[in-house]
C-alpha atoms as a PDB file:
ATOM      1  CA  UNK A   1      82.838  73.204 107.227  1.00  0.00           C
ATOM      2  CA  UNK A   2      86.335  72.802 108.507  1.00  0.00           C
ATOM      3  CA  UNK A   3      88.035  69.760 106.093  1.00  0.00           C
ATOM      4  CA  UNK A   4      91.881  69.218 106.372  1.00  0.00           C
ATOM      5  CA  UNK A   5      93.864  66.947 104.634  1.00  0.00           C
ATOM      6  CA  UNK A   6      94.489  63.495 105.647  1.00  0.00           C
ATOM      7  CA  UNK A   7      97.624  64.125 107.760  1.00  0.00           C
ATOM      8  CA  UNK A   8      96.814  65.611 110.764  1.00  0.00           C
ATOM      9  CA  UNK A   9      98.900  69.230 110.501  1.00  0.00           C
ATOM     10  CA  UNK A  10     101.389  70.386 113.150  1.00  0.00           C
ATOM     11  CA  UNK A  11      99.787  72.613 116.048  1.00  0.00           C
ATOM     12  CA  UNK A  12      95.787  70.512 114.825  1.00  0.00           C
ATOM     13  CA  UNK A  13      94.433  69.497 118.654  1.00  0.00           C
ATOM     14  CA  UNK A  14      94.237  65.859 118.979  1.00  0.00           C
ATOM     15  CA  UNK A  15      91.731  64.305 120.863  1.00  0.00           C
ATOM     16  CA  UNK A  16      93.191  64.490 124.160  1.00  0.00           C
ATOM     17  CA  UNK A  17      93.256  68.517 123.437  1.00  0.00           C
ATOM     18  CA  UNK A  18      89.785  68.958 122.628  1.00  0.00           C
ATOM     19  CA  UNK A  19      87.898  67.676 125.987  1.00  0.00           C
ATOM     20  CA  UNK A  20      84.602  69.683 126.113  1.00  0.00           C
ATOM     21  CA  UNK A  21      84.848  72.254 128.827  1.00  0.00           C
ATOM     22  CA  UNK A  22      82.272  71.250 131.409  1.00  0.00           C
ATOM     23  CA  UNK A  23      81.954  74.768 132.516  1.00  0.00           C
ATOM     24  CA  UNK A  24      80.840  75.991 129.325  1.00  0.00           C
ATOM     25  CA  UNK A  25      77.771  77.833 128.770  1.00  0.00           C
ATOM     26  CA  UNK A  26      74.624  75.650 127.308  1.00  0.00           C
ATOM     27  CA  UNK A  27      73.204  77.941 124.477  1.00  0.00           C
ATOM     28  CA  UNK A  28      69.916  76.759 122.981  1.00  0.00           C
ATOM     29  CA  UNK A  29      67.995  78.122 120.227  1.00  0.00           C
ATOM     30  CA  UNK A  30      64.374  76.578 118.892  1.00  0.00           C
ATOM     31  CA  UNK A  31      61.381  77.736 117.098  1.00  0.00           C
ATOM     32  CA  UNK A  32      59.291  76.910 120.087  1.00  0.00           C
ATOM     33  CA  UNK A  33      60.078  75.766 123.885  1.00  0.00           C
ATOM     34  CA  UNK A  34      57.976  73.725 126.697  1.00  0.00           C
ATOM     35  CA  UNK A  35      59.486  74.367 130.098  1.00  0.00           C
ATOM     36  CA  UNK A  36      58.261  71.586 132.462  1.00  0.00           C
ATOM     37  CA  UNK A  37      57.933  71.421 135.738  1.00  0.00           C
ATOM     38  CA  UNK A  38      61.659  70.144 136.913  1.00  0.00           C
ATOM     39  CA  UNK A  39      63.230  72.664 134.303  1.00  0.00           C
ATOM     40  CA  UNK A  40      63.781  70.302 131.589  1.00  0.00           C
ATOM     41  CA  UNK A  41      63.238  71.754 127.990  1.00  0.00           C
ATOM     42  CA  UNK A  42      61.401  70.139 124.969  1.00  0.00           C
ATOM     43  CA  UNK A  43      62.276  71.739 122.264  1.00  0.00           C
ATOM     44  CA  UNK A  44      60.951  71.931 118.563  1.00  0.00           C
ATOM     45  CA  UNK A  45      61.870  72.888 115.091  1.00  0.00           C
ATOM     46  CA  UNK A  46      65.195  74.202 113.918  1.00  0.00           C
ATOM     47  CA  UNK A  47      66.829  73.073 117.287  1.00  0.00           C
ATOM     48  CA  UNK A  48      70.521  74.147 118.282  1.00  0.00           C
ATOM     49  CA  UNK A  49      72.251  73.115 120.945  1.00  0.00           C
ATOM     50  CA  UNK A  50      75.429  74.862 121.664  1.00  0.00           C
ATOM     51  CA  UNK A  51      78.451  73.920 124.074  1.00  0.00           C
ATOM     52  CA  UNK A  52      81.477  75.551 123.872  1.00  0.00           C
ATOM     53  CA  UNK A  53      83.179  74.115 120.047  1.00  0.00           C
ATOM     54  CA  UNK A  54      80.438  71.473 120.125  1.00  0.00           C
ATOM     55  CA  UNK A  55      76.913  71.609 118.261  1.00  0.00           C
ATOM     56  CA  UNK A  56      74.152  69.662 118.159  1.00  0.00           C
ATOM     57  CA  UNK A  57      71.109  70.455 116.295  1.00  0.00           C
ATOM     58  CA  UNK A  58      68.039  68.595 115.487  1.00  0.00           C
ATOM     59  CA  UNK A  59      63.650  68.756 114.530  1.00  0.00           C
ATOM     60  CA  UNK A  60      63.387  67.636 117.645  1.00  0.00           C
ATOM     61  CA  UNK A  61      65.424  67.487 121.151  1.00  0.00           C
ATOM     62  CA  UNK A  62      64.246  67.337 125.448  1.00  0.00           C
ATOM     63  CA  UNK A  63      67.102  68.923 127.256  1.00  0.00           C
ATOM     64  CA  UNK A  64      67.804  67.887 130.826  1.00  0.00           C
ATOM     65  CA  UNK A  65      69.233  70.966 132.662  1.00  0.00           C
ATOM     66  CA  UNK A  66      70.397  68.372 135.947  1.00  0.00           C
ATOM     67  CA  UNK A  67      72.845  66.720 133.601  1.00  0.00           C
ATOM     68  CA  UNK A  68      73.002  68.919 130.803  1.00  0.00           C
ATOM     69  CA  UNK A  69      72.197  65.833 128.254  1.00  0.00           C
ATOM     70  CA  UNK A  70      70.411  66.264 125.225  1.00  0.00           C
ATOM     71  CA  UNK A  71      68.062  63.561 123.269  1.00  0.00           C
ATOM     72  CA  UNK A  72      67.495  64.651 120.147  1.00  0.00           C
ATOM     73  CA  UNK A  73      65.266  63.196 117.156  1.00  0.00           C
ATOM     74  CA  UNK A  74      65.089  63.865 113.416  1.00  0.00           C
ATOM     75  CA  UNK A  75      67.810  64.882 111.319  1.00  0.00           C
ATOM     76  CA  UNK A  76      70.176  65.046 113.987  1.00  0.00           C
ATOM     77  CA  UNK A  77      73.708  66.421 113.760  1.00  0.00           C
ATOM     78  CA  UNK A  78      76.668  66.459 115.724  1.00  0.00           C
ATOM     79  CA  UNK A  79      79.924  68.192 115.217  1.00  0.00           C
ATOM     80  CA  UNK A  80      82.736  68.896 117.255  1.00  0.00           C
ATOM     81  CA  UNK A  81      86.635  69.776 116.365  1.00  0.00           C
ATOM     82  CA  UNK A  82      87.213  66.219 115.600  1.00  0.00           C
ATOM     83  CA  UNK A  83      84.273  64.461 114.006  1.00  0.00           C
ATOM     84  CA  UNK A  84      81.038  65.389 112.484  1.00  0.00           C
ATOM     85  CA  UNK A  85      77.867  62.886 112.795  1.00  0.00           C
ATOM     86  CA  UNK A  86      74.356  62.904 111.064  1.00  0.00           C
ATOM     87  CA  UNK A  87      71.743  60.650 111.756  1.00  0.00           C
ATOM     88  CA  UNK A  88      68.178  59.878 112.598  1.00  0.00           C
ATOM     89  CA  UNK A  89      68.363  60.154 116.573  1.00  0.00           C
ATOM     90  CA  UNK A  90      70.943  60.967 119.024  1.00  0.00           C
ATOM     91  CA  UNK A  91      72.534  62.107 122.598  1.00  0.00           C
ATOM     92  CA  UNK A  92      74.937  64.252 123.672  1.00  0.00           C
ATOM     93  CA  UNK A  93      76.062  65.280 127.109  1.00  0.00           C
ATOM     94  CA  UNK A  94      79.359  67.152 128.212  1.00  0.00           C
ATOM     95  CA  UNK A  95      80.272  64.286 130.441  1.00  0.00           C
ATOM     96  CA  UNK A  96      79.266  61.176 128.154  1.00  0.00           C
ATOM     97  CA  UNK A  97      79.501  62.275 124.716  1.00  0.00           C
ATOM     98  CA  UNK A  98      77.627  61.557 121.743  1.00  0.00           C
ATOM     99  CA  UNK A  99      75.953  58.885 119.905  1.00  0.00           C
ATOM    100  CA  UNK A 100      74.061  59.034 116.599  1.00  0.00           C
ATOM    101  CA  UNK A 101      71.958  56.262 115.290  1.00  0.00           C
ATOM    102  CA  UNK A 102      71.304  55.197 111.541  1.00  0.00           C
ATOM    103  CA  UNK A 103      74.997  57.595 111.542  1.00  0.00           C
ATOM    104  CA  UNK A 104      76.694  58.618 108.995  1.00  0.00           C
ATOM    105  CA  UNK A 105      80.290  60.522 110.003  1.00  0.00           C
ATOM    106  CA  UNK A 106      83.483  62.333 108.747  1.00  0.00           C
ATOM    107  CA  UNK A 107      86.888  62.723 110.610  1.00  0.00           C
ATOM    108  CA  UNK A 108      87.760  66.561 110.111  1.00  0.00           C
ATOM    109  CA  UNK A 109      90.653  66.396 110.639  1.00  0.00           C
ATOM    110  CA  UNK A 110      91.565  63.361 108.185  1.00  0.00           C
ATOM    111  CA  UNK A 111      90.369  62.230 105.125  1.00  0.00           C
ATOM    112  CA  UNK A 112      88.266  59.696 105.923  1.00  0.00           C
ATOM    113  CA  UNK A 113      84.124  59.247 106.086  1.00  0.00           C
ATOM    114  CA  UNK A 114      81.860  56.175 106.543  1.00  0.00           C
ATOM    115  CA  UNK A 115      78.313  55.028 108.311  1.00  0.00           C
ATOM    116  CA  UNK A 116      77.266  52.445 110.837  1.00  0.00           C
ATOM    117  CA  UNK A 117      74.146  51.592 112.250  1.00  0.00           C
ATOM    118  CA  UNK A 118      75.140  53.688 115.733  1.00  0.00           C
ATOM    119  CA  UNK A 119      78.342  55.469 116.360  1.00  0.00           C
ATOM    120  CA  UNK A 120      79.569  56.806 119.927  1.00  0.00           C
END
């Protein structure tokens, strides 16, 4: 886990530096795949979803290869440079972001940590 102190250190990206790149490879890893019949993935136990410096991974997650977006269910986390989020049930797509519900989060790159019932 990357933790830095509650300044945010010369040459750290800021948010405007760390926009996913949408041309990033999708990596996914899962103890067992469904393939349906438009492409789109369920996946199942141990589930990683990898784009680029972002990471989701989750029991539970259906992966939309159209948009790219993941929905994800059980112990889901989130982390990218800036923030990491762990909840019950969340999204995450290159172009939308992410959102975590019953959320807990941490700023990485400050000192600072808190919950909410759903965080974007």
């Amino acid at each position: 886990m990357l933790f830095c102190p509650s300044e945010v250190l010369p040459g750290t990206p800021t948010p405007r530096e760390t926009k996913p790149d949408l041309n990033a490879a999708t990596d996914i890893f899962s103890d067992k795949v469904t393939l349906d019949a438009n492409g789109n993935y369920s996946l199942e136990g141990n589930v990683q979803v990898r784009q680029g410096d972002r990471k989701l991974t989750a029991e539970q997650a259906q992966f939309d290869k159209a948009t790219g977006a993941v929905t994800a269910k059980g112990s889901v986390v989130y982390q990218d440079p800036i923030v990491r989020l762990s909840g019950r049930s969340g999204n995450y797509s290159a172009t939308q972001g992410a959102d975590v519900s019953s959320a807990e989060f941490e700023l990485l790159q400050r000192s600072a940590r808190g919950s909410a019932s759903s965080i974007e």
